[in-house]
PDB file of N, CA and C in Angstrom:
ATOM      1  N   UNK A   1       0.852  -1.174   0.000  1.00  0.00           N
ATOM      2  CA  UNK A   1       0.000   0.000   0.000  1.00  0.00           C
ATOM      3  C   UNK A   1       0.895   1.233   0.000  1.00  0.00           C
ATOM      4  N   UNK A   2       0.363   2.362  -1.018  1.00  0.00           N
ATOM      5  CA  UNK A   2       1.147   3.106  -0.753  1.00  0.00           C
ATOM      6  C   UNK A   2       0.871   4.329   0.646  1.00  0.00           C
ATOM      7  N   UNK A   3       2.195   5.218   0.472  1.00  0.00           N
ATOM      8  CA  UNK A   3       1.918   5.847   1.960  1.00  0.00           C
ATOM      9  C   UNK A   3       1.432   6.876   1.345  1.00  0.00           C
ATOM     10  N   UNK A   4       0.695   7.151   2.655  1.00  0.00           N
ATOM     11  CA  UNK A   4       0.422   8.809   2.345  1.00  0.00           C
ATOM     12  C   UNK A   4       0.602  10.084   2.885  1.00  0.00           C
ATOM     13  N   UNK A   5       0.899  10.788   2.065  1.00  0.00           N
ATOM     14  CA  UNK A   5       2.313  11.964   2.506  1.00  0.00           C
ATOM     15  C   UNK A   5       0.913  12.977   3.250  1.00  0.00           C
ATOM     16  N   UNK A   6      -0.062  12.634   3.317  1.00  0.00           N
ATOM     17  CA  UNK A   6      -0.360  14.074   4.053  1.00  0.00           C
ATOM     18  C   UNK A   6      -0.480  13.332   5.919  1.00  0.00           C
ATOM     19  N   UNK A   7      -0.372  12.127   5.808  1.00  0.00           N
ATOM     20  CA  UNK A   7      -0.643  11.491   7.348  1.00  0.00           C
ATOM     21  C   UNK A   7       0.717  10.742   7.883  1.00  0.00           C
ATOM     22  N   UNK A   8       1.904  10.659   6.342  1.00  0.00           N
ATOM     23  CA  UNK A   8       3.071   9.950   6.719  1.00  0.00           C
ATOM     24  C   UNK A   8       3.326   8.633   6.940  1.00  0.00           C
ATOM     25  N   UNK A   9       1.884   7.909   6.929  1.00  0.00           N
ATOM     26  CA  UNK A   9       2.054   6.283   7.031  1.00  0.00           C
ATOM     27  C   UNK A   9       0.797   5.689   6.279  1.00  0.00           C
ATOM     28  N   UNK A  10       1.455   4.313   6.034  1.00  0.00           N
ATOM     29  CA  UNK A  10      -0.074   3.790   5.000  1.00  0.00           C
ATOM     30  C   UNK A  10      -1.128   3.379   6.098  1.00  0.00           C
ATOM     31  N   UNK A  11      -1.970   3.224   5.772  1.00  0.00           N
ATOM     32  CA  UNK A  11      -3.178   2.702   6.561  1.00  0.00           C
ATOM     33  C   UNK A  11      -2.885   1.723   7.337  1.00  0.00           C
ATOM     34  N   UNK A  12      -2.124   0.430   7.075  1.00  0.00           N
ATOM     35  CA  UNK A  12      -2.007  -0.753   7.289  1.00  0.00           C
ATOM     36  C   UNK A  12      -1.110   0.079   8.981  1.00  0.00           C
ATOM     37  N   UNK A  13      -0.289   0.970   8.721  1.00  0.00           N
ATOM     38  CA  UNK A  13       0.574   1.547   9.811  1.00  0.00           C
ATOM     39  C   UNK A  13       0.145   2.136  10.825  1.00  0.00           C
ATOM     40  N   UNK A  14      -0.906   2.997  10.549  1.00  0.00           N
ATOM     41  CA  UNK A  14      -1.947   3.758  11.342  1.00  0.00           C
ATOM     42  C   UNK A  14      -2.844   2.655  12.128  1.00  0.00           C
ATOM     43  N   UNK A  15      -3.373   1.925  11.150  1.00  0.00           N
ATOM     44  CA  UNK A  15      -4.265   1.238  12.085  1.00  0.00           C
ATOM     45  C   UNK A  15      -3.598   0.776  12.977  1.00  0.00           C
ATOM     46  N   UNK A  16      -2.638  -0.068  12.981  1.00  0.00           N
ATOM     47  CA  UNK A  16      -1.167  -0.668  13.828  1.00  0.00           C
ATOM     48  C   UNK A  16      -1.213   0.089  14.805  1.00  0.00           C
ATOM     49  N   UNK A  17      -1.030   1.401  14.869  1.00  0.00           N
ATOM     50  CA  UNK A  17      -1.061   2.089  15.782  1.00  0.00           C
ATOM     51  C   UNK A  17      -2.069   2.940  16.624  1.00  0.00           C
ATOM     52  N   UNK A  18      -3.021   2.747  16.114  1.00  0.00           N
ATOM     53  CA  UNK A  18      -4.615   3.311  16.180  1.00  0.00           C
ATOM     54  C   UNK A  18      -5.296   2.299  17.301  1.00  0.00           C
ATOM     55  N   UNK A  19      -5.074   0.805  16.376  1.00  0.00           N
ATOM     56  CA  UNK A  19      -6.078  -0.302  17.335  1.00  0.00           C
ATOM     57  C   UNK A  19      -5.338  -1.123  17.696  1.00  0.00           C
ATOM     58  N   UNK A  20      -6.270  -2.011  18.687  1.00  0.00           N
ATOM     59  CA  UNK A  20      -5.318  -3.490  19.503  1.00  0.00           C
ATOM     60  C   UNK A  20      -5.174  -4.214  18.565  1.00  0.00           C
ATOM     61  N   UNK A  21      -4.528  -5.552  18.834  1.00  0.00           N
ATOM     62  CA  UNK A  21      -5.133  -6.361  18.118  1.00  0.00           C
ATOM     63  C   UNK A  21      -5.812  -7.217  17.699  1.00  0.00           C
ATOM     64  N   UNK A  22      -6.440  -7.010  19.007  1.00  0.00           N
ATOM     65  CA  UNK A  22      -7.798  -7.646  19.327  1.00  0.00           C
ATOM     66  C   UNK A  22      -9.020  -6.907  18.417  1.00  0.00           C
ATOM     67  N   UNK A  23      -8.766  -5.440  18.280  1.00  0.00           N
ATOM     68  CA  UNK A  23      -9.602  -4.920  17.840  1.00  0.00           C
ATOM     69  C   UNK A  23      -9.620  -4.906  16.032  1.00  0.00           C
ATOM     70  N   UNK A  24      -8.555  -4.895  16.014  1.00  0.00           N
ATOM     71  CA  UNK A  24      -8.026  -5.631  14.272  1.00  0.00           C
ATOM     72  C   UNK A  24      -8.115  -6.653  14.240  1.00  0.00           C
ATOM     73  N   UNK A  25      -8.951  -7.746  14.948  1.00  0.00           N
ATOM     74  CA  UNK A  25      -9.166  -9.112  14.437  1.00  0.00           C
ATOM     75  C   UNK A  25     -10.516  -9.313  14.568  1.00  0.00           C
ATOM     76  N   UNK A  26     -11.242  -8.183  15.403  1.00  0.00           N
ATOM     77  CA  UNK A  26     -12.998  -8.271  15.276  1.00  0.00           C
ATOM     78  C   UNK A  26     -13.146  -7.665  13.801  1.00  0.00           C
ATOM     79  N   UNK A  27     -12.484  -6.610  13.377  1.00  0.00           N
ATOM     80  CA  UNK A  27     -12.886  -6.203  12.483  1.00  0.00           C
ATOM     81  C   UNK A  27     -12.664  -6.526  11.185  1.00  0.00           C
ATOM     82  N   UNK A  28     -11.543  -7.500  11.336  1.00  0.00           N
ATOM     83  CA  UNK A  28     -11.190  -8.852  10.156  1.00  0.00           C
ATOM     84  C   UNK A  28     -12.508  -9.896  10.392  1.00  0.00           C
ATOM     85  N   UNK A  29     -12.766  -9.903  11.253  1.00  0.00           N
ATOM     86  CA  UNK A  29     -14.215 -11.285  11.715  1.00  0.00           C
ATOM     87  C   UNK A  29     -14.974 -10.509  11.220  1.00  0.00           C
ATOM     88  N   UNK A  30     -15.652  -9.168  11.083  1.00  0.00           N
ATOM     89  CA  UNK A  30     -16.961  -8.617  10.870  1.00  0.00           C
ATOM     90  C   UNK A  30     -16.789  -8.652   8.894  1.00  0.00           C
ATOM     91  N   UNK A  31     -15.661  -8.386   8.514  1.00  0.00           N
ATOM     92  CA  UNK A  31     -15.479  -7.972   7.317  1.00  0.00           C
ATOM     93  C   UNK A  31     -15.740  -9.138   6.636  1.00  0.00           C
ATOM     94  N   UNK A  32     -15.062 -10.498   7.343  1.00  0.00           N
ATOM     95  CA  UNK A  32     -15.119 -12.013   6.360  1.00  0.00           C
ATOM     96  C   UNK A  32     -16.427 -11.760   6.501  1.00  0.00           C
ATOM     97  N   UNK A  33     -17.396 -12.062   7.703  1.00  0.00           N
ATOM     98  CA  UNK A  33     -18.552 -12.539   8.149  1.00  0.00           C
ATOM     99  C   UNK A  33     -19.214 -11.814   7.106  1.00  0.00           C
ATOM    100  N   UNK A  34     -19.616 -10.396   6.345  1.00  0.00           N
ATOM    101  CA  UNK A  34     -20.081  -9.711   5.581  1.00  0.00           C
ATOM    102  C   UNK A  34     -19.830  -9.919   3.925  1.00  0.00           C
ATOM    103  N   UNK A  35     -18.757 -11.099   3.556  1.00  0.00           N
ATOM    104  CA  UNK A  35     -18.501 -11.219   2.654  1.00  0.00           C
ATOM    105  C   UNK A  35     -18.832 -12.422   2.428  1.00  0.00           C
ATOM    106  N   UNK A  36     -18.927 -13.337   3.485  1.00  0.00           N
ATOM    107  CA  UNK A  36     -19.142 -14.631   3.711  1.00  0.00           C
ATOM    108  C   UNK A  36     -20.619 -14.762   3.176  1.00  0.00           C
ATOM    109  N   UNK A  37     -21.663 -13.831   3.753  1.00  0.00           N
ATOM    110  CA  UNK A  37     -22.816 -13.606   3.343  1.00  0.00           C
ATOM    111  C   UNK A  37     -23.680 -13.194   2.456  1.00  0.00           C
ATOM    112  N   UNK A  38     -22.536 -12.365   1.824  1.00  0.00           N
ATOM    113  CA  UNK A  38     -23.353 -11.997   0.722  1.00  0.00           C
ATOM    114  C   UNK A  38     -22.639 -13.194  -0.712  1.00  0.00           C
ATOM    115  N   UNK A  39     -21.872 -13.353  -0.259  1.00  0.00           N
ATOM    116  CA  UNK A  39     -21.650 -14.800  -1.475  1.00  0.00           C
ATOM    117  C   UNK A  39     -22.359 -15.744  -1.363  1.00  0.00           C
ATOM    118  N   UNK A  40     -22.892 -16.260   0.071  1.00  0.00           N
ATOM    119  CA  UNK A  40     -23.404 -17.269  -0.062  1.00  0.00           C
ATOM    120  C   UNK A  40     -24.959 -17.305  -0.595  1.00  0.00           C
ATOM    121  N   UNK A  41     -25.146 -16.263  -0.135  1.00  0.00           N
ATOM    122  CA  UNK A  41     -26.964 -15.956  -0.876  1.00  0.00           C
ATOM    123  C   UNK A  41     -26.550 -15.866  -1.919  1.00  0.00           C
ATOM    124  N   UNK A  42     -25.601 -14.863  -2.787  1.00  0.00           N
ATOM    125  CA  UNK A  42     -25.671 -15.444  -4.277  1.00  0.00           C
ATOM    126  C   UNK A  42     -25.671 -16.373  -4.979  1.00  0.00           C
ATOM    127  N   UNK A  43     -24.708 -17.468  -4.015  1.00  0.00           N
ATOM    128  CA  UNK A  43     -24.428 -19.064  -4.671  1.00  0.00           C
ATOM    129  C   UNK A  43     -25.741 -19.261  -4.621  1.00  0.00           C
ATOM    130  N   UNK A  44     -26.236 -19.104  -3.724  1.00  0.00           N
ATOM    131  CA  UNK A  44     -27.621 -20.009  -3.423  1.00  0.00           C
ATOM    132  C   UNK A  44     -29.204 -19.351  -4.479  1.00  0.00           C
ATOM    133  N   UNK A  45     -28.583 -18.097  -4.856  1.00  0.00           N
ATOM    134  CA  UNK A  45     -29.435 -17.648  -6.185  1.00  0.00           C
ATOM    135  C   UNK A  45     -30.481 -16.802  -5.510  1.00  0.00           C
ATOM    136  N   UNK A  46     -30.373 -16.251  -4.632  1.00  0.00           N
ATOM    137  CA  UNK A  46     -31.040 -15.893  -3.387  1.00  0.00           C
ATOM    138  C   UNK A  46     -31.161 -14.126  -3.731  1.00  0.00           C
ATOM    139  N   UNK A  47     -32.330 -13.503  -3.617  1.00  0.00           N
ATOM    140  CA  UNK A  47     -31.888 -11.888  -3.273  1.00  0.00           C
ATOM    141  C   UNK A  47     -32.511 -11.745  -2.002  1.00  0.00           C
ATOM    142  N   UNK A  48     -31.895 -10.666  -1.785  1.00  0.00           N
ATOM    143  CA  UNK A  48     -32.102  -9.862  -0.291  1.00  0.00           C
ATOM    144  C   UNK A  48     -33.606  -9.898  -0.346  1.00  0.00           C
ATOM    145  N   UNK A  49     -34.232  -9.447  -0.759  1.00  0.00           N
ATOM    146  CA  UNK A  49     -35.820 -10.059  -0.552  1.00  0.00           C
ATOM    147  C   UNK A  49     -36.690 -11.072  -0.218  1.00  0.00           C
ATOM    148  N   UNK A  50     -35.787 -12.308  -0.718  1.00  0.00           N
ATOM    149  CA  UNK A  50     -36.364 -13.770  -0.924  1.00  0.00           C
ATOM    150  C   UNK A  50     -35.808 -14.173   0.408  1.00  0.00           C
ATOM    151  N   UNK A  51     -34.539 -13.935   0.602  1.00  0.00           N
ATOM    152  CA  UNK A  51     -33.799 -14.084   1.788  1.00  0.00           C
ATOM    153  C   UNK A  51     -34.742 -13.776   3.270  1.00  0.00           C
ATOM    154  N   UNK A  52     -35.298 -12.382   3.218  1.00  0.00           N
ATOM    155  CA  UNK A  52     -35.478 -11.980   4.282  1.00  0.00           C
ATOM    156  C   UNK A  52     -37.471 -12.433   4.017  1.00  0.00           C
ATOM    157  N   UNK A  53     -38.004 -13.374   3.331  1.00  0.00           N
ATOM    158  CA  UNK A  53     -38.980 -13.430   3.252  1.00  0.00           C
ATOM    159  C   UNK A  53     -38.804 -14.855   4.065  1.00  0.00           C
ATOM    160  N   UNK A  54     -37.553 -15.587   3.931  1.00  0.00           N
ATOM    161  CA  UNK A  54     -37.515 -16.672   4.515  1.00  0.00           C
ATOM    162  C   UNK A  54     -36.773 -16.851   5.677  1.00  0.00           C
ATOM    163  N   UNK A  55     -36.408 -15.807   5.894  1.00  0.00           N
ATOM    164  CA  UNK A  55     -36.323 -15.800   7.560  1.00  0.00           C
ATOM    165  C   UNK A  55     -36.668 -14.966   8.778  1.00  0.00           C
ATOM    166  N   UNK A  56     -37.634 -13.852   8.461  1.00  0.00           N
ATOM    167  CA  UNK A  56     -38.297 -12.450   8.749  1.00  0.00           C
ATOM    168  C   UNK A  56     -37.084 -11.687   9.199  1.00  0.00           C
ATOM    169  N   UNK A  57     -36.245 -11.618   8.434  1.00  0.00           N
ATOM    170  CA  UNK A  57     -35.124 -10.663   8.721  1.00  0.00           C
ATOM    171  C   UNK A  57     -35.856  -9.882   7.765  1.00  0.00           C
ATOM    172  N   UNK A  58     -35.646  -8.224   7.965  1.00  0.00           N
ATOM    173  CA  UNK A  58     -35.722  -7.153   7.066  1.00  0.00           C
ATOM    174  C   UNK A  58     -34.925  -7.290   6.217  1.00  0.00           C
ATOM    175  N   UNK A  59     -35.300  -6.903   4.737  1.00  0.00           N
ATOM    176  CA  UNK A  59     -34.522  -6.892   3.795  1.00  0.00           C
ATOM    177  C   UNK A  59     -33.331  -5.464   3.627  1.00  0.00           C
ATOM    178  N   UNK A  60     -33.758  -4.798   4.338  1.00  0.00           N
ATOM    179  CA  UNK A  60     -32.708  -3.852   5.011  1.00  0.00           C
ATOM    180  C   UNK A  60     -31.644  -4.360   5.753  1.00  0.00           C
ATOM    181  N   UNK A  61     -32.582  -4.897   6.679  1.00  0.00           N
ATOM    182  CA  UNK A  61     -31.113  -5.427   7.528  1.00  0.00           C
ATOM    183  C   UNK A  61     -30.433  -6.247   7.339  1.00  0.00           C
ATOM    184  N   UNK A  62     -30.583  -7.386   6.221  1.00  0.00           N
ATOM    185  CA  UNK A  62     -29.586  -7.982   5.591  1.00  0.00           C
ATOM    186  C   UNK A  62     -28.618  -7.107   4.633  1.00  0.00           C
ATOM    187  N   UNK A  63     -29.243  -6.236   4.064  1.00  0.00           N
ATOM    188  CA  UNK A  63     -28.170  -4.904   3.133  1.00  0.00           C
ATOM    189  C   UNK A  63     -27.303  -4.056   4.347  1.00  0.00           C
ATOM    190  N   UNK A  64     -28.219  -3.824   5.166  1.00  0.00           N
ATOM    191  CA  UNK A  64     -26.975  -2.933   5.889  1.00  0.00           C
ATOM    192  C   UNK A  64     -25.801  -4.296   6.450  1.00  0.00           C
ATOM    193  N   UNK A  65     -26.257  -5.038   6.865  1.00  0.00           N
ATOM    194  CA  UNK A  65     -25.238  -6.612   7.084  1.00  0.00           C
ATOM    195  C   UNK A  65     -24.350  -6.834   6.017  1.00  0.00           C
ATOM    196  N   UNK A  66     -24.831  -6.812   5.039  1.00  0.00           N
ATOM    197  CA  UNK A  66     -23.677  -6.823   3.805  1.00  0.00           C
ATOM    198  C   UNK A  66     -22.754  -6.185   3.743  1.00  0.00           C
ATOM    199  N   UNK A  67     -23.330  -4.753   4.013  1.00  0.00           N
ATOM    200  CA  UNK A  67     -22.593  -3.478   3.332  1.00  0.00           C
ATOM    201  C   UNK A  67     -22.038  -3.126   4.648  1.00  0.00           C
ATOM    202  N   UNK A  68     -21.935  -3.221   6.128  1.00  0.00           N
ATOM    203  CA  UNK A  68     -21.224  -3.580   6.738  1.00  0.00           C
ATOM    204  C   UNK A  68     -21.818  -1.874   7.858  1.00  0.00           C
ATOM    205  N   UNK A  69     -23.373  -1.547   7.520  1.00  0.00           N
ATOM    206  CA  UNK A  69     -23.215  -0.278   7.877  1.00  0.00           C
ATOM    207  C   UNK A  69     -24.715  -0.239   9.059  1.00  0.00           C
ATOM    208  N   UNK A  70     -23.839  -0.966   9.662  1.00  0.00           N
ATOM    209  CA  UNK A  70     -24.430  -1.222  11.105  1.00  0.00           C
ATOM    210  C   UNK A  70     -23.811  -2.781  11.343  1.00  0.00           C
ATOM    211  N   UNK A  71     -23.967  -2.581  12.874  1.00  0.00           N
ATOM    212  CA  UNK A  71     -23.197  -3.805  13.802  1.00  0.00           C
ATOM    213  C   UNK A  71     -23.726  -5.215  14.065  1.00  0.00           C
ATOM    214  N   UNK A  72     -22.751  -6.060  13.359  1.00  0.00           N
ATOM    215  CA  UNK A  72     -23.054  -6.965  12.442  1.00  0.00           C
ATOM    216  C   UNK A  72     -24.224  -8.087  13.974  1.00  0.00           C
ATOM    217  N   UNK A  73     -25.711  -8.112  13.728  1.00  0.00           N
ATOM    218  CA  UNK A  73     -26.411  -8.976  14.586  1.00  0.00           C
ATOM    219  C   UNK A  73     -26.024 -10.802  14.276  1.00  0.00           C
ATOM    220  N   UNK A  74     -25.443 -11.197  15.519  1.00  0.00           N
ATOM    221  CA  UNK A  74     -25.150 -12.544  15.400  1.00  0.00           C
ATOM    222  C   UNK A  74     -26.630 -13.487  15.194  1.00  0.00           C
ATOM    223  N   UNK A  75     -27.719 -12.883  16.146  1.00  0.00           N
ATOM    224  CA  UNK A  75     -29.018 -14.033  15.926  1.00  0.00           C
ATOM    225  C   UNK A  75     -29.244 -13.594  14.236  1.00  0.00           C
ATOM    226  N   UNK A  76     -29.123 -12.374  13.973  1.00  0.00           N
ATOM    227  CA  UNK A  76     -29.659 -12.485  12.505  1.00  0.00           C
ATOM    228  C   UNK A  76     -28.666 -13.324  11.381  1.00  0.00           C
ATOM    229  N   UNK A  77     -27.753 -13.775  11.579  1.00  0.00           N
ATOM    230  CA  UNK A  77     -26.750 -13.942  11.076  1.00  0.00           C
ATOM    231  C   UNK A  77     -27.026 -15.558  11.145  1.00  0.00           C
ATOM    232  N   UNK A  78     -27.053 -16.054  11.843  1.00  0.00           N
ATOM    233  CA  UNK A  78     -27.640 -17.471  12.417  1.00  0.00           C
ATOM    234  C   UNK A  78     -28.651 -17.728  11.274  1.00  0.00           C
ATOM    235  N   UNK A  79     -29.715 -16.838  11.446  1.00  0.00           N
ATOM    236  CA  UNK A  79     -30.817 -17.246  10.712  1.00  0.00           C
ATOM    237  C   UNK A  79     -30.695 -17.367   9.420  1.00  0.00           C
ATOM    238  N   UNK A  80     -29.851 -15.832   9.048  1.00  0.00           N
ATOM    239  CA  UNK A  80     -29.554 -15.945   7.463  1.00  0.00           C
ATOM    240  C   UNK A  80     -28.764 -17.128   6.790  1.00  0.00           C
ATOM    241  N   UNK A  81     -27.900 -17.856   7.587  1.00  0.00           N
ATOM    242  CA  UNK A  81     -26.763 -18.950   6.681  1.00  0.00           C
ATOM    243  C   UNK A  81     -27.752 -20.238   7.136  1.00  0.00           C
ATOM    244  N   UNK A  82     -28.533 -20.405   8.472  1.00  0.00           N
ATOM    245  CA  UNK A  82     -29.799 -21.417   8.651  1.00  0.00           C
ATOM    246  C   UNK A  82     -30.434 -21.875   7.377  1.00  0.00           C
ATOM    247  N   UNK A  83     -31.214 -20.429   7.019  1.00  0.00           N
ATOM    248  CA  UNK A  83     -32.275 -20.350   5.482  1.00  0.00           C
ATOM    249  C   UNK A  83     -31.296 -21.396   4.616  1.00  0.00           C
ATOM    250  N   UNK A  84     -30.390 -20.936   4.582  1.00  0.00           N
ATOM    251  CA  UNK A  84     -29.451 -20.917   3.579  1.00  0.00           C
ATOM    252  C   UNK A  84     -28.880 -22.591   3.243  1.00  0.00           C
ATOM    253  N   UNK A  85     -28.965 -23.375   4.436  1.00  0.00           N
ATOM    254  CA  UNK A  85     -28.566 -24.888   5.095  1.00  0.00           C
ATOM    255  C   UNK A  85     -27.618 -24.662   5.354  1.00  0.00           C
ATOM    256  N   UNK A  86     -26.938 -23.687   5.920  1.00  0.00           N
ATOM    257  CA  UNK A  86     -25.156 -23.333   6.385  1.00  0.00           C
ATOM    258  C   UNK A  86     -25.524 -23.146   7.497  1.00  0.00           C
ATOM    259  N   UNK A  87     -24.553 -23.280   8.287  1.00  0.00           N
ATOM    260  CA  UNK A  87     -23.737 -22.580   9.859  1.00  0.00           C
ATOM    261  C   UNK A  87     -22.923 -22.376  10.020  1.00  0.00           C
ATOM    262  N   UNK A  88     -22.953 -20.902  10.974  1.00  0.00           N
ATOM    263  CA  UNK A  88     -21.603 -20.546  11.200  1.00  0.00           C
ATOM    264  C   UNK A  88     -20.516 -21.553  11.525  1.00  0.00           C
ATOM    265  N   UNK A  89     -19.137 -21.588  12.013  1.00  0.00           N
ATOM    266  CA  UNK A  89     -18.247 -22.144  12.661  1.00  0.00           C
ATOM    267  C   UNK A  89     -17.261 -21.311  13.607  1.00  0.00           C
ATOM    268  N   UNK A  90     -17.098 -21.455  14.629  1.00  0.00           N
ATOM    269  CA  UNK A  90     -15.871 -21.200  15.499  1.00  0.00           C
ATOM    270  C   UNK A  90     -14.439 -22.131  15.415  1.00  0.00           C
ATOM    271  N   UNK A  91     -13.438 -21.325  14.348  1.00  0.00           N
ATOM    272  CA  UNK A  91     -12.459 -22.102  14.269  1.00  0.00           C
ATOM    273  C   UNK A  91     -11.161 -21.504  14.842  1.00  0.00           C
ATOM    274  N   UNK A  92     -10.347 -22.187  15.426  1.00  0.00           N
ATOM    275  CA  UNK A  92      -8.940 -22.056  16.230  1.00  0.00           C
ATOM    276  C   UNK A  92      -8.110 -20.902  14.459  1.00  0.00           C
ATOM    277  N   UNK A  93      -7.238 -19.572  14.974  1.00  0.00           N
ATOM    278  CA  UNK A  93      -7.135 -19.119  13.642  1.00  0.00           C
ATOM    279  C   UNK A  93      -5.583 -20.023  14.060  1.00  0.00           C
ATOM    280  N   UNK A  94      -5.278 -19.951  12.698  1.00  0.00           N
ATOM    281  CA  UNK A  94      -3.581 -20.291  12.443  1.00  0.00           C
ATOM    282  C   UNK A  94      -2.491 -19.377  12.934  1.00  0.00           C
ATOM    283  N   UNK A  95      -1.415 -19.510  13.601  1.00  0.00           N
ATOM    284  CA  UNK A  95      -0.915 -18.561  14.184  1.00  0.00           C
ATOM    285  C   UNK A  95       0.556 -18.931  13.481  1.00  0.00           C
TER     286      UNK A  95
END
């Protein structure tokens, strides 16, 4: 990435120094989890409508879930990859 001369460091540097890294690994979890989701309704041929008709999630609140612009609800999240015949997983990361 390149740097940038009006802040002196690339993003990747700032954040480094901005957040924990605890807090840079929720927000690596929220980002997969949001990408995770909206691929899988596509595989599955699915729109945000049909989606949220089959699990009374708002079809809003699966878009703002996507688009990452509000805080990502785990029960809704459940339900959405449920519809879907998926579940989440809790896996050990690689270190």
């Amino acid at each position: 990435m390149k740097e940038n001369n009006a802040i002196g460091r690339t993003w990747k540097q700032a954040r480094q120094e901005l957040f924990s890294l605890e807090e840079i690994a929720a927000s690596n979890a929220r980002v997969e989890i949001m990408i995770a989701l909206s691929k899988a309704r596509k595989e599955k041929g699915l729109t945000q409508k049909k989606l949220s008709e089959m699990t009374g999630v708002k079809q809003s609140a699966i878009s703002r879930l996507e688009n990452g612009n509000t805080p990502n609800q785990i029960d809704s999240l459940i339900k959405l990859f449920a519809a879907m015949n998926m579940k989440m997983q809790v896996v050990p990361l690689n270190n």
